[in-house]
Protein backbone atom coordinates (compact mmCIF):
# COMPACT_ATOMS: atom_id res chain seq x y z
CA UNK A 1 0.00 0.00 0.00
CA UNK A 2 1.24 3.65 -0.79
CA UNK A 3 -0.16 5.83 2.33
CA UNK A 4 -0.31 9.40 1.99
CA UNK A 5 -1.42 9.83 4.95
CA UNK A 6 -2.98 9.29 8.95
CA UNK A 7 -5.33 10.91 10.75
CA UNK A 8 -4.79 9.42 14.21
CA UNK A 9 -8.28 10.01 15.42
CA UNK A 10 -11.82 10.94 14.46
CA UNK A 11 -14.38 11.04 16.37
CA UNK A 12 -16.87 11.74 13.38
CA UNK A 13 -15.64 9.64 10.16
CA UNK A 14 -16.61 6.27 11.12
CA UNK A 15 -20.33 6.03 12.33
CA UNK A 16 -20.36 5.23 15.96
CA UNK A 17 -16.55 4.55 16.14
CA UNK A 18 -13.38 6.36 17.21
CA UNK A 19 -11.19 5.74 14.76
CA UNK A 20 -8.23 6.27 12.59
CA UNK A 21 -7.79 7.41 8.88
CA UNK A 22 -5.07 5.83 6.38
CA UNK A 23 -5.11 8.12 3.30
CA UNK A 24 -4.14 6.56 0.15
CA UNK A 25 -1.86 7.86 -2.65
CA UNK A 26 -3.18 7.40 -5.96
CA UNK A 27 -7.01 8.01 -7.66
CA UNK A 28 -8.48 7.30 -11.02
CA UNK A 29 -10.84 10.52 -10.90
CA UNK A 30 -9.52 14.45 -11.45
CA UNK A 31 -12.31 16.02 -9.79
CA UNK A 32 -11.61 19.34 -9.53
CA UNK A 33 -13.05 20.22 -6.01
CA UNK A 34 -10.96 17.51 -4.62
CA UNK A 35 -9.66 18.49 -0.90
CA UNK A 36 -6.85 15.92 -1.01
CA UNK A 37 -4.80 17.09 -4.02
CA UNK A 38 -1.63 15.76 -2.91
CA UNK A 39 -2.94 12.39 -3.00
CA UNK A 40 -4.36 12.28 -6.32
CA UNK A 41 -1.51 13.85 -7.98
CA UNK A 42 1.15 11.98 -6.02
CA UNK A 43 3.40 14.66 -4.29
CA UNK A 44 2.23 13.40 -0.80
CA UNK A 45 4.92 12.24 1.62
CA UNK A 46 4.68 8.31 1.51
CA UNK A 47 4.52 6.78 5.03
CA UNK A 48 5.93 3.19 5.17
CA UNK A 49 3.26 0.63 6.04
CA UNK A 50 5.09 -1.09 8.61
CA UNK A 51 4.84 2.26 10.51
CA UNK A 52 1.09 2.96 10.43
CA UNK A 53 0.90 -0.62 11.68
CA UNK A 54 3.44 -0.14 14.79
CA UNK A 55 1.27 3.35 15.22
CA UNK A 56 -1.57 0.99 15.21
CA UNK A 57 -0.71 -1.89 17.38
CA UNK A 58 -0.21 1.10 20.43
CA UNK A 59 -3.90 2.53 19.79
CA UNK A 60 -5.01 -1.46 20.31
CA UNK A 61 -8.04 -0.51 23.03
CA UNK A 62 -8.31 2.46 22.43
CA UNK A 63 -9.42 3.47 18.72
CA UNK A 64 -12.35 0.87 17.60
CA UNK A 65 -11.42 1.10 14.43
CA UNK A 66 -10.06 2.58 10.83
CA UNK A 67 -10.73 4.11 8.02
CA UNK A 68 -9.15 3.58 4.34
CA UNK A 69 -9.62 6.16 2.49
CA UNK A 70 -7.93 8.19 -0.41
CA UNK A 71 -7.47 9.04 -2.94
CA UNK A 72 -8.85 5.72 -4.23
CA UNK A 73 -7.73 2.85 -2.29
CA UNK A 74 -9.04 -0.31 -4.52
CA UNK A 75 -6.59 0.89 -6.81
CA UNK A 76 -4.03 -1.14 -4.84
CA UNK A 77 -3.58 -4.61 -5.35
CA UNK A 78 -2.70 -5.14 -1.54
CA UNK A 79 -5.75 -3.54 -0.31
CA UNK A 80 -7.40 -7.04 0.87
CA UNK A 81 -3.92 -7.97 2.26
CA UNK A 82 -3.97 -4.34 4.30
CA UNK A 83 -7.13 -4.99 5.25
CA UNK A 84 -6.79 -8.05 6.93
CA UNK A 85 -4.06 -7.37 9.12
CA UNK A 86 -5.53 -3.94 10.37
CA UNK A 87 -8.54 -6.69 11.36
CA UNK A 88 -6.42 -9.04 12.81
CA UNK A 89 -5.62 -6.46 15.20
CA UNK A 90 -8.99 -6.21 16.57
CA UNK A 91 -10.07 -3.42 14.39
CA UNK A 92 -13.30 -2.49 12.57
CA UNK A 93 -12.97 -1.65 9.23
CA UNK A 94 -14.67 1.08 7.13
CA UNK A 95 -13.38 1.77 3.12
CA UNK A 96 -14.52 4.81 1.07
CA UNK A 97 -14.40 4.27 -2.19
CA UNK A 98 -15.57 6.26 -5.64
CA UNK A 99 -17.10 2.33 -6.50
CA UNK A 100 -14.59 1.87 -10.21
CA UNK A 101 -13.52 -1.53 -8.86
CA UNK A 102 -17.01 -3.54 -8.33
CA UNK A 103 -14.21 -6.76 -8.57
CA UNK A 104 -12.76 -6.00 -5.26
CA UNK A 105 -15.79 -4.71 -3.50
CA UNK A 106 -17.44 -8.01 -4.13
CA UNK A 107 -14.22 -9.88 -2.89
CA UNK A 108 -14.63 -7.52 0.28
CA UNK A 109 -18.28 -8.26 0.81
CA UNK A 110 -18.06 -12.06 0.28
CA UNK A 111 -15.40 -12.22 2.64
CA UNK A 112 -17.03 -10.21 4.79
CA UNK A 113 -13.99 -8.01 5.78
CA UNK A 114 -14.94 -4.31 6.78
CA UNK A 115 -17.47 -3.26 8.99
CA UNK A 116 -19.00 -0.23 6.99
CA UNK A 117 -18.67 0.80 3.46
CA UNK A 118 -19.02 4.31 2.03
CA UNK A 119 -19.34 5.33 -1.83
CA UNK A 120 -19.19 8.81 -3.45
CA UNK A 121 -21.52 9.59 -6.03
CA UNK A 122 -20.45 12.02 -8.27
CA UNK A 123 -22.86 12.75 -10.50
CA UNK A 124 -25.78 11.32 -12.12
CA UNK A 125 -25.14 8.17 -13.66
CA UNK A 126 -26.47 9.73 -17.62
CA UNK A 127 -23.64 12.13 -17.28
CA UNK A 128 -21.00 10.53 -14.97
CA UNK A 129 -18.09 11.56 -16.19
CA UNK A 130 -18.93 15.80 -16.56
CA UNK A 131 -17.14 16.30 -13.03
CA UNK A 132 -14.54 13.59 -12.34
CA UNK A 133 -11.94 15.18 -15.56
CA UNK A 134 -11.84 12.02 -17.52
CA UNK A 135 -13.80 9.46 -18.81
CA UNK A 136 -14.97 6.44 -16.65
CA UNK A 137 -17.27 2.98 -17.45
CA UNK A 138 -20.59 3.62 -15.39
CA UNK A 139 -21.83 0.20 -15.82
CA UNK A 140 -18.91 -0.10 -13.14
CA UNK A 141 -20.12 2.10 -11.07
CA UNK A 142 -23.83 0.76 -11.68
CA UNK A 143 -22.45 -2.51 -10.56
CA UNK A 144 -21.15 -1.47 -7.29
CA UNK A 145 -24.01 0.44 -6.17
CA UNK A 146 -26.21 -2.56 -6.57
CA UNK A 147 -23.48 -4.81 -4.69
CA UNK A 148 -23.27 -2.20 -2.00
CA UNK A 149 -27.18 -1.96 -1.57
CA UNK A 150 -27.52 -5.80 -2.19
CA UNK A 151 -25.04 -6.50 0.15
CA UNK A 152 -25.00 -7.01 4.08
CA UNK A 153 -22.26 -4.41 5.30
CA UNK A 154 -23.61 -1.43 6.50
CA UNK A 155 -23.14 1.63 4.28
CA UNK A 156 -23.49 5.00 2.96
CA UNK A 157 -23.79 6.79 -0.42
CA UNK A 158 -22.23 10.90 -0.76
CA UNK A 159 -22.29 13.47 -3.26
CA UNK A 160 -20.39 16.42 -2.76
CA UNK A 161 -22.35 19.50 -4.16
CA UNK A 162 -20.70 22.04 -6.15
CA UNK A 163 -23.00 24.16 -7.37
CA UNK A 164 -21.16 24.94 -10.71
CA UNK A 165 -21.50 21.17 -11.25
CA UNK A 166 -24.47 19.91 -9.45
CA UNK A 167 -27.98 20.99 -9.97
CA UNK A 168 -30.56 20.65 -8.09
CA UNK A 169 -32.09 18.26 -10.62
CA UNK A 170 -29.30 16.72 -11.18
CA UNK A 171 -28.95 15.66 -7.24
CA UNK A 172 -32.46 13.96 -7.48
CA UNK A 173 -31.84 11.87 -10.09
CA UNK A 174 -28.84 10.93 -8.53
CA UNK A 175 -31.35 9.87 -5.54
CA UNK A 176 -33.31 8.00 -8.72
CA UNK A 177 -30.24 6.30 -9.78
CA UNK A 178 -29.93 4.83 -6.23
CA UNK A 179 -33.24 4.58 -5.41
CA UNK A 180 -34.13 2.61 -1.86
CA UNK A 181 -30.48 3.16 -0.78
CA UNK A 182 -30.23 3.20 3.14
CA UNK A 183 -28.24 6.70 3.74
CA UNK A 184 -27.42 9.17 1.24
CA UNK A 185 -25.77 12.05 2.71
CA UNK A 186 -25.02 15.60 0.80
CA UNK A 187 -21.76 17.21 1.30
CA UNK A 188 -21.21 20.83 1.14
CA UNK A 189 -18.32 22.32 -0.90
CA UNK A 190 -15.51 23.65 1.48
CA UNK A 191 -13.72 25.98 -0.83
CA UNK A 192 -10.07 25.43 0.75
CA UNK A 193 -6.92 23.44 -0.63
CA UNK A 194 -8.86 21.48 -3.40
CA UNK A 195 -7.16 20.20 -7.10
CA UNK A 196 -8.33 22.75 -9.59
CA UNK A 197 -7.50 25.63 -7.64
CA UNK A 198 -9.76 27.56 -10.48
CA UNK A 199 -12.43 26.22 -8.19
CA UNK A 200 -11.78 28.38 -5.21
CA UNK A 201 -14.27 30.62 -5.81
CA UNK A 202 -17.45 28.28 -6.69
CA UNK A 203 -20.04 27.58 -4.37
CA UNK A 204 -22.49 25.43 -2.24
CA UNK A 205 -26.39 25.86 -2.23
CA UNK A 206 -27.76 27.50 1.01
CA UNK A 207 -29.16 25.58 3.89
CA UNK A 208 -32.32 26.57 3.18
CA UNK A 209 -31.75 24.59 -0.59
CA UNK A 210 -29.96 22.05 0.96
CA UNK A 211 -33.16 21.56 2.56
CA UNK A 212 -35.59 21.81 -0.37
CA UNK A 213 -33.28 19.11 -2.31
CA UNK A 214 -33.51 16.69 0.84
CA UNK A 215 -37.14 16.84 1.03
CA UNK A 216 -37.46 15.66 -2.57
CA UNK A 217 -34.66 12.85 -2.06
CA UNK A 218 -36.82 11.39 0.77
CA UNK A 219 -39.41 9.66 -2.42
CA UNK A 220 -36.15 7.82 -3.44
CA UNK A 221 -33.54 7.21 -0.38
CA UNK A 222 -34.80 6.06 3.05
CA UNK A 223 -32.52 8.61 5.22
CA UNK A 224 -30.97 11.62 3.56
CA UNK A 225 -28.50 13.89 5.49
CA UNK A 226 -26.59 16.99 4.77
CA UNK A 227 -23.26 17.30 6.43
């Protein structure tokens, strides 16, 4: 695994856990809004595995658990290998993922090796590729939405709203294209360190249409939140 990164704790990443974040190196998607540009461009600082796992054997007790993130951490061909020695440990498990590697998420669902699964949804599945800055195969990403909801891990679904990129049509058909998912949660734009730093300056909707847009997701997604 190439880490980028660690968080070491967070009390609000991990549903109902304290926990840990590893922070991949390495994604398949240019979004511009990214907040993690070192990552996808590769100019992070690589931390050697062996020492998140001796930071991680001394936090055995005390953190419940960890989350891999990225970047895009099924990108890595160790990732099931990572994953089961964090759990050997005595660690729950939780993996974001942007859901181009249905392969491995099946692999990680059969085997029943993390504990809570979130996806970003970037746009609606008719026009998937108009903010991730190149081209991607959304029968993929089709695939691993209905292994995610079909599946028995617990999980989430996000979209992070830009409002140059997102409108509010376009956020309830992404509800449509998951339609009966569990949680979907909305994430407001931060405008701080992000990849296209043309972005700087674009915006979120207000909390009072952050609101409208929830109330219309609730026909297609059982629990909707805005973070």
């Amino acid at each position: 695994m190439r880490i980028g990164g660690l968080q070491r704790c967070s009390l609000i990443d991990f549903p109902g856990q304290v926990a840990a974040i590893i922070f991949t190196i390495g994604c398949n998607f240019r979004c511009p809004y990214c907040h993690n540009p070192e990552l996808v461009d590769e100019t992070a600082d690589e931390i050697p595995a062996a020492e998140v796992f001796a930071f991680l054997r001394t936090r055995i007790g005390k953190l419940d658990g960890v989350t891999i993130t990225g970047g895009e951490p099924t990108m890595h061909n160790d990732l099931i290998t990572f994953i089961k020695e964090i759990k050997e440990m005595g660690f729950k498990v939780k993996l974001d993922s942007n859901g181009t590697n249905p392969a491995i998420l099946k692999e990680i669902e059969d085997e029943g090796l993390v504990d809570y699964l979130a996806m970003d949804i970037k746009a609606p599945f008719s026009d998937y590729a108009s903010g991730i800055g190149r081209p991607v195969d959304v029968n993929k990403i089709k695939e691993s939405v209905r292994l995610i909801m079909t599946g028995s891990i617990p999980y989430e679904f996000r979209t992070t709203v830009v409002k140059a990129l997102l409108s509010p049509e376009d956020i309830i058909n992404i509800g449509k294209d998951i339609k009966g998912a569990k949680k979907y949660y909305l994430q407001k734009f931060v405008s701080t360190k992000i990849l296209n730093p043309g972005f700087i300056k674009k915006t979120t909707y207000t909390d009072e249409e952050f609101k409208v847009i929830q109330a219309s997701l609730g026909e297609y997604v059982k629990e909707c939140g805005i973070r």
